[in-house]
N, C-alpha and C. Protein backbone atom coordinates (compact mmCIF):
# COMPACT_ATOMS: atom_id res chain seq x y z
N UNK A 1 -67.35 -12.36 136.20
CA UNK A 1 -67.46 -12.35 137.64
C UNK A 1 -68.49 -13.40 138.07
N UNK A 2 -67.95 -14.26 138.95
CA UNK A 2 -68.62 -15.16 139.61
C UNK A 2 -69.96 -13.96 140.54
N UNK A 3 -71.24 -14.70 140.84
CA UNK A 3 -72.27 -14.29 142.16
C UNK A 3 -72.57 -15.23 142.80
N UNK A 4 -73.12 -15.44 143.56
CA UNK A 4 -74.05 -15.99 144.95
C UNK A 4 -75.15 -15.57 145.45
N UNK A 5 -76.14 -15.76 145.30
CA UNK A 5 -77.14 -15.33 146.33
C UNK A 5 -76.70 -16.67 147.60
N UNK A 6 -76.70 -16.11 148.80
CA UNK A 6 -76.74 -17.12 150.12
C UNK A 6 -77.75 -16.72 150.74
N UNK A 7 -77.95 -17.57 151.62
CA UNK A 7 -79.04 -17.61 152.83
C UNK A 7 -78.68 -18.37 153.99
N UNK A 8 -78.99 -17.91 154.90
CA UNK A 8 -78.45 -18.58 156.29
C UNK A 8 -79.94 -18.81 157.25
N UNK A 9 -79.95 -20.23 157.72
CA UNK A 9 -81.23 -20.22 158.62
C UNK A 9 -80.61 -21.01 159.84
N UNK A 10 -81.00 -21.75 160.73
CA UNK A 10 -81.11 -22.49 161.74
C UNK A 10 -82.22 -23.25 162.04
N UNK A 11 -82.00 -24.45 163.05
CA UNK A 11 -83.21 -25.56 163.39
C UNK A 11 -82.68 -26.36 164.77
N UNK A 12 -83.53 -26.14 165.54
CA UNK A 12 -83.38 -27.49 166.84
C UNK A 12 -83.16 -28.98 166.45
N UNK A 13 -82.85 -29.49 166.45
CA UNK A 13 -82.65 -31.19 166.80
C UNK A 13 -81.85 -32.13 167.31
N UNK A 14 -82.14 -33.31 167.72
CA UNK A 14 -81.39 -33.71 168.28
C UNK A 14 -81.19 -35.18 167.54
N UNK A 15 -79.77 -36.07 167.76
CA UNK A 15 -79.32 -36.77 166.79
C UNK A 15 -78.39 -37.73 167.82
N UNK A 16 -77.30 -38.70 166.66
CA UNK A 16 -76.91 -39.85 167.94
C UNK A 16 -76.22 -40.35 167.19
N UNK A 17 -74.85 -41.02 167.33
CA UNK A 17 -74.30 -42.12 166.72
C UNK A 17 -73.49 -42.97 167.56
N UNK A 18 -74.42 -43.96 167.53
CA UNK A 18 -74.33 -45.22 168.94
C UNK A 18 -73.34 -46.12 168.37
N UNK A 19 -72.57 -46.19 167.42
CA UNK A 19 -71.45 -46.76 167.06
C UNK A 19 -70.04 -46.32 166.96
N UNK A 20 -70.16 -45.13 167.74
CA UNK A 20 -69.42 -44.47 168.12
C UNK A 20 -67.72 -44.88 168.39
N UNK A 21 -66.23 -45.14 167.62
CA UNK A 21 -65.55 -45.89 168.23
C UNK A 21 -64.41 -45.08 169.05
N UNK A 22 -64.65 -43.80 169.15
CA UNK A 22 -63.88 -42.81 169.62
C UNK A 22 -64.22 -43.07 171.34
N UNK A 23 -63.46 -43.62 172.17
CA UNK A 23 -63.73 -43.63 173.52
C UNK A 23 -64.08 -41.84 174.20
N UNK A 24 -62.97 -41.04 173.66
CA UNK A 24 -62.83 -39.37 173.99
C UNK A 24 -64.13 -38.74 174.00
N UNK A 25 -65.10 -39.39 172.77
CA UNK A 25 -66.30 -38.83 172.60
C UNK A 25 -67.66 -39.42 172.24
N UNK A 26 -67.26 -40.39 173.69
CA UNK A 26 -68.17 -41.49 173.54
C UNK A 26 -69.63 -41.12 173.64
N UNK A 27 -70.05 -39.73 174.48
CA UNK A 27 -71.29 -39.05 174.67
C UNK A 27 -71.40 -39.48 173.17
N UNK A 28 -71.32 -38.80 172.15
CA UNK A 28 -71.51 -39.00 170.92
C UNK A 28 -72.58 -40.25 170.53
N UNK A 29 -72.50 -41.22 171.24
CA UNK A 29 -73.44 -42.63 171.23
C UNK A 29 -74.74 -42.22 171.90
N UNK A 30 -74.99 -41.19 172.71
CA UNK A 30 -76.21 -41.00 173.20
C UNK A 30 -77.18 -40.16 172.67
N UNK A 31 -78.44 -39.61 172.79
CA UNK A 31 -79.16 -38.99 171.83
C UNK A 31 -78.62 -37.87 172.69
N UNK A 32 -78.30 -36.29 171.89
CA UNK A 32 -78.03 -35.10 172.20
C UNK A 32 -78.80 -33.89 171.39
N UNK A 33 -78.70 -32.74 171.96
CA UNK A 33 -79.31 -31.93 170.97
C UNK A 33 -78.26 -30.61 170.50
N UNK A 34 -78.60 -30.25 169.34
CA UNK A 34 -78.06 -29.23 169.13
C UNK A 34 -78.83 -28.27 168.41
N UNK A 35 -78.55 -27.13 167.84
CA UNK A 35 -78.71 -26.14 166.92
C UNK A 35 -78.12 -26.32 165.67
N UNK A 36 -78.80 -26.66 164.41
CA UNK A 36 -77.90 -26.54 163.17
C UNK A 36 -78.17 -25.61 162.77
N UNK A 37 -76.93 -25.04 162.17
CA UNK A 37 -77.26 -23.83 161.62
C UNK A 37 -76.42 -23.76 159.69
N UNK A 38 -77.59 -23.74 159.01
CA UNK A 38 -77.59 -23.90 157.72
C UNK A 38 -76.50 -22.62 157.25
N UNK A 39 -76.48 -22.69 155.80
CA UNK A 39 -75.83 -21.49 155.05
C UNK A 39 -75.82 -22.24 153.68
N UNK A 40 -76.02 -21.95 152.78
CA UNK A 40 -76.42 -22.22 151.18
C UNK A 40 -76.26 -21.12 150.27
N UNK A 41 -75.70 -21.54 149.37
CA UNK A 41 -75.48 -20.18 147.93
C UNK A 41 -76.21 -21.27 146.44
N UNK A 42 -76.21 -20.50 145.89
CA UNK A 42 -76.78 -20.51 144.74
C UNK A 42 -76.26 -19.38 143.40
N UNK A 43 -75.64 -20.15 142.76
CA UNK A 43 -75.14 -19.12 141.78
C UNK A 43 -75.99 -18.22 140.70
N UNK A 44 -76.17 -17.02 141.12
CA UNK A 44 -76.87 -16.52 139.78
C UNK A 44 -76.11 -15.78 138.37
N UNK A 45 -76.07 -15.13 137.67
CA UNK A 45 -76.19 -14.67 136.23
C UNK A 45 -76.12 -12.98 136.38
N UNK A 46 -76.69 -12.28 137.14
CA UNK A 46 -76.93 -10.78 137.22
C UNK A 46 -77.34 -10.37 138.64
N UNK A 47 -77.45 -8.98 138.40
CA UNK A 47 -77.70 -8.50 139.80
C UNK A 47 -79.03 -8.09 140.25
N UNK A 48 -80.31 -8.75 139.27
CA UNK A 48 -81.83 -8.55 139.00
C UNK A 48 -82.24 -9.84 140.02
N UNK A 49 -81.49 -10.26 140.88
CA UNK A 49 -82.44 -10.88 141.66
C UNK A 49 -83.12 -12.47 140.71
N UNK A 50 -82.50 -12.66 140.00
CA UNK A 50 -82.56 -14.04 139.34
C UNK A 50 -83.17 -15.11 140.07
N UNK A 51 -82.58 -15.42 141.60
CA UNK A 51 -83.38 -15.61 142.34
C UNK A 51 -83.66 -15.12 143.84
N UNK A 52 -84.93 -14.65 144.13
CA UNK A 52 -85.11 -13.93 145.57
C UNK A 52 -84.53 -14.67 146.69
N UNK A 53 -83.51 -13.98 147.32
CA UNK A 53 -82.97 -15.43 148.66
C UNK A 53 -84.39 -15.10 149.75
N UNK A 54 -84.88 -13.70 149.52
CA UNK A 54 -85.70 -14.22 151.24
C UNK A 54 -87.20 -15.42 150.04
N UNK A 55 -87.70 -15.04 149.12
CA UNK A 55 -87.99 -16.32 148.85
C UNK A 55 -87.74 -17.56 148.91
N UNK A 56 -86.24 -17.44 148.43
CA UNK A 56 -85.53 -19.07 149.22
C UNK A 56 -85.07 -19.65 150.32
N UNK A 57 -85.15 -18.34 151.07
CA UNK A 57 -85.16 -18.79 152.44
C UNK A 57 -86.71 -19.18 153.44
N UNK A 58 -87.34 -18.53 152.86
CA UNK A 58 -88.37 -19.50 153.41
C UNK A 58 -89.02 -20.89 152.63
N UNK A 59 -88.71 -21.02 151.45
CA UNK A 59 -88.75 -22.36 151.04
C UNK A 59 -87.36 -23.62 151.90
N UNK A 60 -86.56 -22.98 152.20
CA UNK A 60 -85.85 -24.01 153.08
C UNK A 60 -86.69 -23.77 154.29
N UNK A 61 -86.66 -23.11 154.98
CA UNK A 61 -87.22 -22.73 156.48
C UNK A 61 -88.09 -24.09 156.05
N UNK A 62 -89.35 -23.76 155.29
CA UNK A 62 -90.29 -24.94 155.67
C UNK A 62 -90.16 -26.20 154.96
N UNK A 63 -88.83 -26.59 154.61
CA UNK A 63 -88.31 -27.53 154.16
C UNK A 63 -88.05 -28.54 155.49
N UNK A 64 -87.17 -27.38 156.25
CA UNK A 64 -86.57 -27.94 157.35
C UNK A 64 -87.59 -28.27 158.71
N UNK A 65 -88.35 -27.35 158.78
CA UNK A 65 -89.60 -27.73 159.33
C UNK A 65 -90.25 -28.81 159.39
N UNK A 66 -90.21 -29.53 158.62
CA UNK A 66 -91.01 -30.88 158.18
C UNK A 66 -90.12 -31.60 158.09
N UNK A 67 -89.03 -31.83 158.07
CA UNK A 67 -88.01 -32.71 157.70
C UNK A 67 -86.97 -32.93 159.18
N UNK A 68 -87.22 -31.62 159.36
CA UNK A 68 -85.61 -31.88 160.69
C UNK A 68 -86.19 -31.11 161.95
N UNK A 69 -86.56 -29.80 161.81
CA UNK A 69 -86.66 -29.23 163.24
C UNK A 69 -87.08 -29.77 164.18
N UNK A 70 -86.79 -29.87 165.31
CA UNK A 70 -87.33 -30.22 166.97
C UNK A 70 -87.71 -31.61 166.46
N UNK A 71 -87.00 -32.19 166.03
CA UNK A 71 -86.78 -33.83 165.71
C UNK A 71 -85.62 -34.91 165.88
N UNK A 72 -86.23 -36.16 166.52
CA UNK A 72 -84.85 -36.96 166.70
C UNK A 72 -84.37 -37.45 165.13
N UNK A 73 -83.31 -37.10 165.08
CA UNK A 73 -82.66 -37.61 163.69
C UNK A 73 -81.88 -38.76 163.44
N UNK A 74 -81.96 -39.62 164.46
CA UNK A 74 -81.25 -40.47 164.22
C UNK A 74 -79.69 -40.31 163.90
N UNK A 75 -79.44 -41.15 163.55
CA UNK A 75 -77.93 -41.32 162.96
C UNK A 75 -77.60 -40.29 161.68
N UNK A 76 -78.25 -39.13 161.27
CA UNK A 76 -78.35 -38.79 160.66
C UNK A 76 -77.51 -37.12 161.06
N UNK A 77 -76.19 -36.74 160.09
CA UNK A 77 -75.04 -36.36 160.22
C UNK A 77 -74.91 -35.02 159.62
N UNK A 78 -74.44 -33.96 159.81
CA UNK A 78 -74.10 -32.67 159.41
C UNK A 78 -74.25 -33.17 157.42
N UNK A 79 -73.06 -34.15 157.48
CA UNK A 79 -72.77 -34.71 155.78
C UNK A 79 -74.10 -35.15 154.90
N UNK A 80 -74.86 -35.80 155.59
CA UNK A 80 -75.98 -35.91 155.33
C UNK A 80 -76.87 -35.15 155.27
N UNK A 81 -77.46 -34.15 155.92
CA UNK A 81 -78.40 -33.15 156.06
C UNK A 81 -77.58 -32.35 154.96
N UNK A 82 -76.37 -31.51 154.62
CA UNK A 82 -75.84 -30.94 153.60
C UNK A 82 -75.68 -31.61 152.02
N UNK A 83 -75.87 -32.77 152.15
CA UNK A 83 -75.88 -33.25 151.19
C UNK A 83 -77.34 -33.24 150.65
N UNK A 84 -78.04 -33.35 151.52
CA UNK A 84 -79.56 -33.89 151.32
C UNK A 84 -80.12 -32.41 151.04
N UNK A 85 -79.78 -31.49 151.55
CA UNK A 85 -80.23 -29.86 151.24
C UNK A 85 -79.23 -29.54 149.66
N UNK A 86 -78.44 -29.90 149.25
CA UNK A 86 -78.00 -29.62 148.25
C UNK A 86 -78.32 -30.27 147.19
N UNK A 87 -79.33 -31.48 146.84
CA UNK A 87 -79.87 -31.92 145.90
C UNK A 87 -81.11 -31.35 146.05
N UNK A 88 -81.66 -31.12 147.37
CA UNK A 88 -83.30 -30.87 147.32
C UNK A 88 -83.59 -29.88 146.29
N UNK A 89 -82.59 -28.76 146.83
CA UNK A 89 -82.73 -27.29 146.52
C UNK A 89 -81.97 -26.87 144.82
N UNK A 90 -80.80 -27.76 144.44
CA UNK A 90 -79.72 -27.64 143.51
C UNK A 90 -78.96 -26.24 143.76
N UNK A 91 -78.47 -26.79 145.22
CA UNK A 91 -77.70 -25.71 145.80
C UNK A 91 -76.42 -25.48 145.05
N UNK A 92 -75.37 -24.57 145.00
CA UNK A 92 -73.83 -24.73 144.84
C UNK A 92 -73.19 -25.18 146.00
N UNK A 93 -73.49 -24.79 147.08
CA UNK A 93 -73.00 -24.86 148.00
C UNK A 93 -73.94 -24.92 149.38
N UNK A 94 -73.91 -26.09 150.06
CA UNK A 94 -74.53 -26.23 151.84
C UNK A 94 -73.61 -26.35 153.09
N UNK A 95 -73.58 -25.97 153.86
CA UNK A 95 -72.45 -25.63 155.48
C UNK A 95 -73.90 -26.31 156.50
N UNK A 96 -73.54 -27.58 157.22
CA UNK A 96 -74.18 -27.58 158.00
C UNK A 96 -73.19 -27.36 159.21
N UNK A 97 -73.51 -26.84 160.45
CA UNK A 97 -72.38 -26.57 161.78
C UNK A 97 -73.64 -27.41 162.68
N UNK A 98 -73.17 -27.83 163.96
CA UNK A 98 -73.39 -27.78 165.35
C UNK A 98 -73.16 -26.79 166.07
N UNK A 99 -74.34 -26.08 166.17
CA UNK A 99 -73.92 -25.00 167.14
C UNK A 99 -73.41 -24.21 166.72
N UNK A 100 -72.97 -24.15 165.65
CA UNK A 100 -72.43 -23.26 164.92
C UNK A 100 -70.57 -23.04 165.19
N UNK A 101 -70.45 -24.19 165.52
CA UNK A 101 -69.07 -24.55 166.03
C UNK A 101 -68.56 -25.43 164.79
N UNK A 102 -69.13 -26.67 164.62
CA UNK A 102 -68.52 -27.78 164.19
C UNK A 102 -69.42 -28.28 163.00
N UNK A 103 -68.94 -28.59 161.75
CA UNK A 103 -69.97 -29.24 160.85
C UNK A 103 -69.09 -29.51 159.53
N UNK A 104 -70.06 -29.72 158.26
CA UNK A 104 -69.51 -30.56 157.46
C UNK A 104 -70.35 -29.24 156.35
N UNK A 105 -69.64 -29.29 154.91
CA UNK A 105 -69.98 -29.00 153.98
C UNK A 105 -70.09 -29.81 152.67
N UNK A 106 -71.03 -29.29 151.53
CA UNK A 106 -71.17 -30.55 150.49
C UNK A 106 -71.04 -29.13 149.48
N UNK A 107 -70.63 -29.56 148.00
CA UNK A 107 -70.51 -28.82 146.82
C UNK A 107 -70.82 -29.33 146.13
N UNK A 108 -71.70 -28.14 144.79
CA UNK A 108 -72.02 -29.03 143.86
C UNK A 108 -70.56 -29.22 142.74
């Protein structure tokens, strides 16, 4: 049997991609803000808590803190932030959303 420990957090920021070639969603070129809202697993071995998620959830929390929250991010993309949380951490799996609507996922 496969496990997971997951964890789910969120962060303010705001972001932009001014090369935008989609006319429909051209806002997209201006700086905007949203809510990302994380989700990450990590595969463990047993059901002993191998690793604590609210431990690992506050090691992301203040990951993201310093790195992304209530910050302009530049050109910097759901794909990116999931990618970039899935090497930090040696996630299995990162979900970044907008808003919790729209986003991108990375696997290990």
């Amino acid at each position: 049997m496969k496990k997971n420990i997951i964890i789910k957090t969120s962060f303010p920021a705001t972001h932009h991609w001014p090369e935008c070639p989609i006319e429909e969603v051209s806002f997209l070129r201006d700086e905007h803000r949203h809510v990302f809202y994380v989700t990450m697993k990590w595969r463990v071995d047993h059901n002993n808590r191998q690793i604590e998620f609210i431990q690992q959830k506050m090691r992301v929390d203040e990951h993201l803190e310093s790195f992304y929250a209530n910050k302009s991010l530049g050109r910097v993309s759901c794909e990116d932030i999931a990618e970039a949380l899935l090497k930090e951490f040696k996630a299995n799996y990162v979900s970044v959303f907008e808003d919790n609507e729209n986003g991108a996922e990375a696997l290990k």
